[in-house]
Protein backbone atom coordinates (compact mmCIF):
# COMPACT_ATOMS: atom_id res chain seq x y z
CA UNK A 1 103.22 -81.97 -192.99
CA UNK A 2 99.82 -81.12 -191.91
CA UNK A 3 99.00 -78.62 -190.21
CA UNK A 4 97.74 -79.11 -186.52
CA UNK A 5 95.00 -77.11 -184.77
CA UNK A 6 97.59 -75.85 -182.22
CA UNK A 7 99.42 -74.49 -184.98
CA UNK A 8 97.15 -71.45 -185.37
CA UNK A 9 96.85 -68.29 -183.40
CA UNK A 10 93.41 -68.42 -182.85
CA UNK A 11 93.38 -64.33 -181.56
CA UNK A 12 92.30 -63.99 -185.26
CA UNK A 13 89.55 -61.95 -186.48
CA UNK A 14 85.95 -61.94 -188.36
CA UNK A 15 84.66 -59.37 -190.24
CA UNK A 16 81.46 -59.20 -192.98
CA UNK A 17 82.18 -58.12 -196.66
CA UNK A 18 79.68 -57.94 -199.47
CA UNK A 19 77.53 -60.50 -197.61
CA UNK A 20 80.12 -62.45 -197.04
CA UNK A 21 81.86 -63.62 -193.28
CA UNK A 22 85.39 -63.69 -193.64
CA UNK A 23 87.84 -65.04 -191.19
CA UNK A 24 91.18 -63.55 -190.78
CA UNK A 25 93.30 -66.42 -189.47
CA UNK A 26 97.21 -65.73 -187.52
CA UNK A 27 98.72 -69.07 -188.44
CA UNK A 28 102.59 -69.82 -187.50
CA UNK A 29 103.53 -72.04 -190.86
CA UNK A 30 104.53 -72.51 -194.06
CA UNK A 31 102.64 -70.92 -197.24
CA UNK A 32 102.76 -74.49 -197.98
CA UNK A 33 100.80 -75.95 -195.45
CA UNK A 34 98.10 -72.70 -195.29
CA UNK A 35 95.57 -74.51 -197.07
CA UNK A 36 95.42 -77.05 -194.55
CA UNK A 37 93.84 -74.56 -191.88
CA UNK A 38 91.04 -74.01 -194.12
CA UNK A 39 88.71 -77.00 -193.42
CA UNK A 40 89.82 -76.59 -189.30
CA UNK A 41 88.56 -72.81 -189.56
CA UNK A 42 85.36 -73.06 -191.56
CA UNK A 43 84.68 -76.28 -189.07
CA UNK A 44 85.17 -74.24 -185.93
CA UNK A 45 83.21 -71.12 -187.32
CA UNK A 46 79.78 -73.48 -188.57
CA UNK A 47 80.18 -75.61 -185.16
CA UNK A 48 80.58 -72.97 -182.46
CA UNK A 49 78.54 -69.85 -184.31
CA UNK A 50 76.62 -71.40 -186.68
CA UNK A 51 77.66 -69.29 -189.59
CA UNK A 52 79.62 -70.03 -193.15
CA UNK A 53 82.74 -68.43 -193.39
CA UNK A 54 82.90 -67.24 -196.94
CA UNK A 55 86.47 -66.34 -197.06
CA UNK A 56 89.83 -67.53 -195.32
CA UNK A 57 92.45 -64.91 -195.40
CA UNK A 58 95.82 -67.04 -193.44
CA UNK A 59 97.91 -64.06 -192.61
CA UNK A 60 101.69 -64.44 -190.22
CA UNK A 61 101.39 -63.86 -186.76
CA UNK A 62 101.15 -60.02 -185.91
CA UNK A 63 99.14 -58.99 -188.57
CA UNK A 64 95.77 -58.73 -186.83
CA UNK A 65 96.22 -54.77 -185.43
CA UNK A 66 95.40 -54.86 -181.96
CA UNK A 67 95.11 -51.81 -179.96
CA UNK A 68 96.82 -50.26 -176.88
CA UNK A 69 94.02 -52.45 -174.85
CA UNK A 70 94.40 -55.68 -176.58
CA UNK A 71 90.92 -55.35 -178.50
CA UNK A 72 91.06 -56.19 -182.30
CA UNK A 73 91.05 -53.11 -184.51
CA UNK A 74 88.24 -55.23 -186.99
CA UNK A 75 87.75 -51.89 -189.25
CA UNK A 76 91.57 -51.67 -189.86
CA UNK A 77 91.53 -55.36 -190.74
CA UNK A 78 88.78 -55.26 -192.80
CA UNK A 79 89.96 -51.76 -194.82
CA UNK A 80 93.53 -53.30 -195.02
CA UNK A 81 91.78 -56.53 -196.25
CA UNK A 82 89.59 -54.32 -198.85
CA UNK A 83 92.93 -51.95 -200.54
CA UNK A 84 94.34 -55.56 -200.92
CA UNK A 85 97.10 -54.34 -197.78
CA UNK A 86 97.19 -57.69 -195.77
CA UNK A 87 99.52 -59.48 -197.59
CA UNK A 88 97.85 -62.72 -196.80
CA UNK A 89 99.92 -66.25 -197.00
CA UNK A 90 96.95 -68.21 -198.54
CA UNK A 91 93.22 -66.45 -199.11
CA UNK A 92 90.40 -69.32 -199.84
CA UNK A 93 87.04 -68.49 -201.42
CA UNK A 94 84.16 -70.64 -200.32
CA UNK A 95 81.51 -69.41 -202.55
């Protein structure tokens, strides 16, 4: 099955790490069909900011914290990203 771009919860997240842009994707799917979002993310990221997404971390649905506002909490992403926390489905590596 492939996976659509409907499929993913686009209220994901990007953050920079060691000069790299990674994009912290919500995606409501198998681990299976992860790697499919890949190309639709790094597409969407070049065409509508003009900028290479270095890394793809697919994470389930709730993961990204958001706070008593609704704003992304980037920093906790990022620091849960960096102590290896996230427990991602699928994390791609553009490099």
């Amino acid at each position: 099955m492939t996976v659509h771009v409907s499929d993913v919860v686009w209220c994901s997240a990007v953050f920079t790490w060691s000069n790299l842009l990674v994009a912290v994707v919500e995606l409501e799917s198998s681990e299976n069909e992860a790697a499919d979002v890949i190309p639709l993310v790094t597409s969407a990221v070049l065409e509508e900011q003009y900028q290479v997404v270095g890394v793809v971390v697919v994470v389930d649905p709730g993961t990204v914290p958001i706070n008593s506002r609704g704003e992304k909490q980037r920093m906790h992403l990022r620091d849960g990203f960096l102590s290896d926390q996230l427990d991602p489905v699928f994390v791609a590596y553009n490099m």
